[in-house]
Protein backbone atom coordinates (compact mmCIF):
# COMPACT_ATOMS: atom_id res chain seq x y z
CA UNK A 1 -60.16 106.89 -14.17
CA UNK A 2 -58.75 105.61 -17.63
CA UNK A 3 -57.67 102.84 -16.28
CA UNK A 4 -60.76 101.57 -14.95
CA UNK A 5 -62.80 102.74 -17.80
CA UNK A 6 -60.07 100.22 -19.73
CA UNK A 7 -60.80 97.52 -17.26
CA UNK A 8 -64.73 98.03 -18.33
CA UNK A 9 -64.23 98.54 -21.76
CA UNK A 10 -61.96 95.22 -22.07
CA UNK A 11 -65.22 93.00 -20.27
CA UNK A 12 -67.35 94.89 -23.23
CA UNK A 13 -69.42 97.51 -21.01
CA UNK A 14 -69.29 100.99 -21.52
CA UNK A 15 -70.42 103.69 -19.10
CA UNK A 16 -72.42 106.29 -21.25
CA UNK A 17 -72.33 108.57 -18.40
CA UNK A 18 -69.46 109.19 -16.75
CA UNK A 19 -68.94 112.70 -15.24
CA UNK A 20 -67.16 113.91 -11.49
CA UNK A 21 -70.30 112.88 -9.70
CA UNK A 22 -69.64 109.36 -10.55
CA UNK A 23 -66.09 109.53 -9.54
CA UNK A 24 -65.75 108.85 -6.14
CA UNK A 25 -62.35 108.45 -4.19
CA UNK A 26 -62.26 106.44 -1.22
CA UNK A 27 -59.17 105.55 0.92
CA UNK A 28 -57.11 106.84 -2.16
CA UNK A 29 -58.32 104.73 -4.84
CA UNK A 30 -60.73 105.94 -7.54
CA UNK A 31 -64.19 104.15 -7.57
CA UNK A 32 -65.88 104.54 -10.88
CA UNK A 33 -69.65 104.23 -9.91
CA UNK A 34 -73.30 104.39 -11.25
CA UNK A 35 -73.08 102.15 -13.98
CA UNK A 36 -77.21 102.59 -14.48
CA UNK A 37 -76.74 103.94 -17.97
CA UNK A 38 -74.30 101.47 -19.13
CA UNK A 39 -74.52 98.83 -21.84
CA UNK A 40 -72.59 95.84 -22.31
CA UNK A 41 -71.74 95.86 -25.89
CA UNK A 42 -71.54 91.70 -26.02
CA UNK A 43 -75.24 91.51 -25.41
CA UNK A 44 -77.02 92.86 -28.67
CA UNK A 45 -80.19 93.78 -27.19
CA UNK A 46 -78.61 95.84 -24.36
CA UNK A 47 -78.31 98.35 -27.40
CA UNK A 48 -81.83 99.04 -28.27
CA UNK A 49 -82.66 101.54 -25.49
CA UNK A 50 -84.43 104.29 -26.27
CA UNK A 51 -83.31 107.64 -28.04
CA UNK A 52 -84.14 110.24 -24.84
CA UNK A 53 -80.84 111.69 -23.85
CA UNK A 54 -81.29 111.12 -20.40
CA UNK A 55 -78.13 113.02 -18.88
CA UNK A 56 -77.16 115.82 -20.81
CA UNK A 57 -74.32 118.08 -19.49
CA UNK A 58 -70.84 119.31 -20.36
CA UNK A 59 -69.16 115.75 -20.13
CA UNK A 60 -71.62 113.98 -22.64
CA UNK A 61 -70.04 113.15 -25.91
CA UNK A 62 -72.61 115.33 -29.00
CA UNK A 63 -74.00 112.03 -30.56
CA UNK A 64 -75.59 111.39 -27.44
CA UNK A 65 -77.72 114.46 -27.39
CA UNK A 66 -79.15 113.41 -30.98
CA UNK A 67 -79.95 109.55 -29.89
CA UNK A 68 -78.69 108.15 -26.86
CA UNK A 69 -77.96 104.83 -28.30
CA UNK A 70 -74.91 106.03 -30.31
CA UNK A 71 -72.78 106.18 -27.64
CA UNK A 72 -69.91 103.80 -27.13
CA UNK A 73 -66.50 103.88 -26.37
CA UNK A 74 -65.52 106.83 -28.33
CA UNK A 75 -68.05 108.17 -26.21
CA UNK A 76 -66.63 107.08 -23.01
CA UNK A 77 -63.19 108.69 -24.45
CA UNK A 78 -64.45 111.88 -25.05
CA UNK A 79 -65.91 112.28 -21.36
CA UNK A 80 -62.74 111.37 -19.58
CA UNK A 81 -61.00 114.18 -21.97
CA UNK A 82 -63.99 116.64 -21.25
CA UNK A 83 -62.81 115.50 -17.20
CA UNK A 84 -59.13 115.64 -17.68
CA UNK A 85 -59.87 119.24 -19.54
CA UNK A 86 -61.85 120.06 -16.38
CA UNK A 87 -59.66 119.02 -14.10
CA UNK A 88 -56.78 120.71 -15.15
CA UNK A 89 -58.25 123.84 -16.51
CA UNK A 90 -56.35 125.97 -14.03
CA UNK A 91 -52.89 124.47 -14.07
CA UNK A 92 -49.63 124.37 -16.30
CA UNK A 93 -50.82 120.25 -16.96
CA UNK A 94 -53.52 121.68 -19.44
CA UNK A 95 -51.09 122.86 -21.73
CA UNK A 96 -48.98 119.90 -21.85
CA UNK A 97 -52.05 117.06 -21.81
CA UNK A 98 -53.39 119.92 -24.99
CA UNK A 99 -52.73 117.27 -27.55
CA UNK A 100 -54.54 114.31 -25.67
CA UNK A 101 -57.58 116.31 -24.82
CA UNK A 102 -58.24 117.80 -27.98
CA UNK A 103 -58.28 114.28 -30.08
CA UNK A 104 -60.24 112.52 -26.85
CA UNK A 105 -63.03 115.15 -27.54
CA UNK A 106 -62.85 115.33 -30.52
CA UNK A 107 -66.34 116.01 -32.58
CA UNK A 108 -66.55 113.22 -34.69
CA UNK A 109 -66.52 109.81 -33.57
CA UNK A 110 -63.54 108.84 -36.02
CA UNK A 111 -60.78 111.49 -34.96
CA UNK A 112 -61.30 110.69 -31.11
CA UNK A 113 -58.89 107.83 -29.52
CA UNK A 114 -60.53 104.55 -30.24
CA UNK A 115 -58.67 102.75 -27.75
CA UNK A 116 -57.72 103.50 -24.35
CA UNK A 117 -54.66 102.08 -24.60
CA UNK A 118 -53.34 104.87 -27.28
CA UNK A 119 -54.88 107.73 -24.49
CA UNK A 120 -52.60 105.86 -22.22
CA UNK A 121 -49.20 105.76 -24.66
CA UNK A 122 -50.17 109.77 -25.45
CA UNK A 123 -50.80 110.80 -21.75
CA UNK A 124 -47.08 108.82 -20.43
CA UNK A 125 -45.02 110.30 -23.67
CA UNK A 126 -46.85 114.07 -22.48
CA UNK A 127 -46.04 113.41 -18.85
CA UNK A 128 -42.08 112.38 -19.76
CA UNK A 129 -42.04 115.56 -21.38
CA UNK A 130 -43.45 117.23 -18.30
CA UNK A 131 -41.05 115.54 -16.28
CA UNK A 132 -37.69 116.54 -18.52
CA UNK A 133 -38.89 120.48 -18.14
CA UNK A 134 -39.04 119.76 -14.29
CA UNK A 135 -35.63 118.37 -14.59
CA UNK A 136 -34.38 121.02 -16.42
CA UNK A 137 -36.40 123.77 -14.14
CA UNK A 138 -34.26 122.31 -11.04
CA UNK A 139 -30.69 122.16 -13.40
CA UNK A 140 -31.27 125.69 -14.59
CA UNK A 141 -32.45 126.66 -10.13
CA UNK A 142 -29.30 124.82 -9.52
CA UNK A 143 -26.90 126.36 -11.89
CA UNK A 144 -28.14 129.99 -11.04
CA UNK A 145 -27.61 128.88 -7.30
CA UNK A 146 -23.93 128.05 -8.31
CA UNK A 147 -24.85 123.85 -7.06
CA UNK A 148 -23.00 121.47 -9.01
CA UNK A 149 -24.87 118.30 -8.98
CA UNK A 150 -24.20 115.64 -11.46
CA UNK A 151 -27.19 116.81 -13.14
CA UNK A 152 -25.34 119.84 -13.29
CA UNK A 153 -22.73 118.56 -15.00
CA UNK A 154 -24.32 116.38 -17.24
CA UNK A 155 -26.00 119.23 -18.56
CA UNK A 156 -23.25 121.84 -18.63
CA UNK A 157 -21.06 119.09 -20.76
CA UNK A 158 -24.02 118.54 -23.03
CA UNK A 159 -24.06 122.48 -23.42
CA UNK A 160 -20.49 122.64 -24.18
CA UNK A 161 -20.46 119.49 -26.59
CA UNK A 162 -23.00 121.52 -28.59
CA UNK A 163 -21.01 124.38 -28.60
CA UNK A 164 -24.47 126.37 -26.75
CA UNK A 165 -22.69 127.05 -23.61
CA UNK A 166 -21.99 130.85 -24.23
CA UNK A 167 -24.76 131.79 -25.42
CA UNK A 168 -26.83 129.81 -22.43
CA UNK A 169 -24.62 132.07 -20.52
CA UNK A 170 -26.21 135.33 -22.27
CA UNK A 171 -29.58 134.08 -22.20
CA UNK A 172 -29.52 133.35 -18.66
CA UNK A 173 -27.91 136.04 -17.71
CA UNK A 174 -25.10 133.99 -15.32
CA UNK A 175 -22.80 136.49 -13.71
CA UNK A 176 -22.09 134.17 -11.17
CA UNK A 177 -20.87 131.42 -13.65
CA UNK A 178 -17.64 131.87 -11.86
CA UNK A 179 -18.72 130.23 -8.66
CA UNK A 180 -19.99 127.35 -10.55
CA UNK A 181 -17.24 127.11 -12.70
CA UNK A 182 -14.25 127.13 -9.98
CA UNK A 183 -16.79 123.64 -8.64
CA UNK A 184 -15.51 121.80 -11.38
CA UNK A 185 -12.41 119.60 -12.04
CA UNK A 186 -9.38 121.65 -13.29
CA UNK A 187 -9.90 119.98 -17.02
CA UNK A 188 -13.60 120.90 -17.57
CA UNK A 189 -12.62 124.45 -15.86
CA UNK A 190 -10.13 124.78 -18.78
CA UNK A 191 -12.89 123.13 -21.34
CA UNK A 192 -15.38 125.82 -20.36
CA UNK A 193 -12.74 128.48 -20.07
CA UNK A 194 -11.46 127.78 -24.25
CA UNK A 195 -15.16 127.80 -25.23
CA UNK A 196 -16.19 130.78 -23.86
CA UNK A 197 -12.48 132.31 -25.08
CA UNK A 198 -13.67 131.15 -28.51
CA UNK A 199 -17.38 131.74 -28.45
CA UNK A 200 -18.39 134.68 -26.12
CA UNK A 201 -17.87 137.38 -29.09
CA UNK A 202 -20.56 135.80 -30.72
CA UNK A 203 -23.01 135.00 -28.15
CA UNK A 204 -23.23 138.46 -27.01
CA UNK A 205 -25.58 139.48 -29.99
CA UNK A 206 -25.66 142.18 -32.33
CA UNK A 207 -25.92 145.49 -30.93
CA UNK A 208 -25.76 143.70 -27.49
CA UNK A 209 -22.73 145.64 -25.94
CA UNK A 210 -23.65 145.07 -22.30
CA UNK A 211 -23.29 141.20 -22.47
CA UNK A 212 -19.21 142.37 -22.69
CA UNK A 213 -19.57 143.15 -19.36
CA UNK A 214 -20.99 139.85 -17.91
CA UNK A 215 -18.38 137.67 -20.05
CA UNK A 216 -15.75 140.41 -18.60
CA UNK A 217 -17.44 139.97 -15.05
CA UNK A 218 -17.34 136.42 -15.28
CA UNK A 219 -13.38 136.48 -16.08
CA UNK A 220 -12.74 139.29 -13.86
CA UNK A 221 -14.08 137.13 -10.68
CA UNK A 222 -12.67 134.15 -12.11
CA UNK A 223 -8.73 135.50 -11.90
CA UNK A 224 -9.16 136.32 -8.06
CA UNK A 225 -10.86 133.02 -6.88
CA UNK A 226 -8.39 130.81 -9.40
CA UNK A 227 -5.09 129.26 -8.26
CA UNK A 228 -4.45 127.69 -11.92
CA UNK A 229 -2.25 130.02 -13.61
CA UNK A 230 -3.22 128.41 -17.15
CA UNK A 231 -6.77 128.95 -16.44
CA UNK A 232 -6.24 132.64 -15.34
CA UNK A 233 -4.13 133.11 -18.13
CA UNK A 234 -7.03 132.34 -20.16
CA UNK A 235 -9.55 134.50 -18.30
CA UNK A 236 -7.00 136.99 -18.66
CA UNK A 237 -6.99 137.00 -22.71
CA UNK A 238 -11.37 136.94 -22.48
CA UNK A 239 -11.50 139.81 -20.21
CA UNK A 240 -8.80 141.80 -21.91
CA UNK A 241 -10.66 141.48 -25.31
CA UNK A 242 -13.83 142.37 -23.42
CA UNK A 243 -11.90 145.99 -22.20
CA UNK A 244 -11.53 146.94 -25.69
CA UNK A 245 -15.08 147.37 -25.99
CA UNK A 246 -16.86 148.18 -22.53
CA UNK A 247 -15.36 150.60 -20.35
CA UNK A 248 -16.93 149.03 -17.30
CA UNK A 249 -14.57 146.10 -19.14
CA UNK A 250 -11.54 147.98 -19.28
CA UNK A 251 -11.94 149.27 -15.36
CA UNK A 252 -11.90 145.60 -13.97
CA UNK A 253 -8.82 144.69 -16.64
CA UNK A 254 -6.51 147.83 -15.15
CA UNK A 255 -7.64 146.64 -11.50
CA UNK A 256 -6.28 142.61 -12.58
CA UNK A 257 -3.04 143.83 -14.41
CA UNK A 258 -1.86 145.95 -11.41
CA UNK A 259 -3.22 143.03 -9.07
CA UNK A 260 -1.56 140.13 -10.93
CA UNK A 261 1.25 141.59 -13.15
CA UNK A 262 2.06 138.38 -14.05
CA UNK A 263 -1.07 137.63 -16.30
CA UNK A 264 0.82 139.80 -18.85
């Protein structure tokens, strides 16, 4: 729709009443039609019409209900945001298209987009944003599912470069972080492992005893499904800190130091 309202706009004419009956679709193209109302803005009589507002409805911009002739491209703006408002009304897109909508119908002439071609810039940076969330929504589906993608890692690294990865843990609630983390080379295994050694006291929260038990969990499961001594060694230390605190802690450190003596 924009973009063929652009098209129009850049040979001078403007629509003056475009709503969804004049949107057609046909073999999966968008067909902007009835152009009746139109004026091409290059030919200075085209402009003295008169003043009856001759289709008023919910997609009209307000000058036109006062005097017909004042509307132009601003005017043409604030219908396609009055659409794309409609359109999306009942999905997650009307949140993040918020920003463009509200300028494009905007009440006075002077706050709206004056060119299509900013509508356009606002409506791609809004759907990149859309699309990072949906890449995050599948990283976040694919680290609860225990997947390591490179996605995965990419993300995970970017986590532990910020020093964020413990407390992503807590907020996410990840007691299966072991699985995930046993899918990773032996040196980011030992990365993860020395950051969560370092940082899990702290992510837990104030007051937030339980979150012991998934970093002691998390260790716990670790130990049995490790064959890297270093790394269970280090598991070892988090989940034997964790036992001095929780007792559900303290039951799954007696059950590793009979298992693995060794750990000592």
């Amino acid at each position: 729709i924009i973009y063929g309202m652009k098209d129009a706009h850049n040979k001078g004419i403007i629509h003056r009443d475009l709503h969804l009956g004049n949107i057609l679709i046909k073999d999966h193209q968008v067909v902007l039609c009835d152009f009746g109302l139109s004026k091409d803005t290059m030919i200075k009589h085209s402009l003295l019409s008169s003043v009856t507002p001759k289709n008023s409805h919910y997609f009209i911009a307000p000058e036109g209900f006062k005097d017909f002739t004042l509307l132009d491209k601003t005017s043409d703006i604030y219908s396609i945001g009055k659409i794309i408002e409609y359109l999306t009304q009942n999905s997650s897109l009307n949140n993040s298209l918020s920003y463009v909508i509200n300028k494009a119908i905007s009440r006075e002439k002077k706050d709206r987009y004056q060119d299509l071609n900013e509508m356009l810039n606002d409506i791609a940076i809004a759907f990149n944003d859309i699309e990072e969330k949906e890449k995050i929504k599948t990283i976040e589906n694919d680290i609860k599912k225990s997947n390591l993608t490179p996605l995965v890692q990419e993300y995970v690294n970017s986590l532990l470069s910020n020093e964020q990865l413990a407390n992503y843990i807590v907020e996410k609630q990840l007691y299966s972080f072991w699985e995930l983390l046993l899918k990773f080379s032996t040196s980011i295994q030992e990365k993860i492992l020395i950051h969560i050694n370092n940082s899990y006291s702290n992510a837990t929260g104030y007051g937030q005893w339980h979150n012991y038990d998934l970093f002691a969990s998390i260790a716990y499961n670790y130990i049995q499904n490790s064959t890297e001594l270093k790394l269970q060694k280090i598991s070892f230390s988090i989940l034997e800190d964790c036992a001095n605190i929780r007792y559900n802690a303290y039951d799954l450190f007696e059950t590793i130091k009979l298992k693995y003596p060794y750990l000592k």
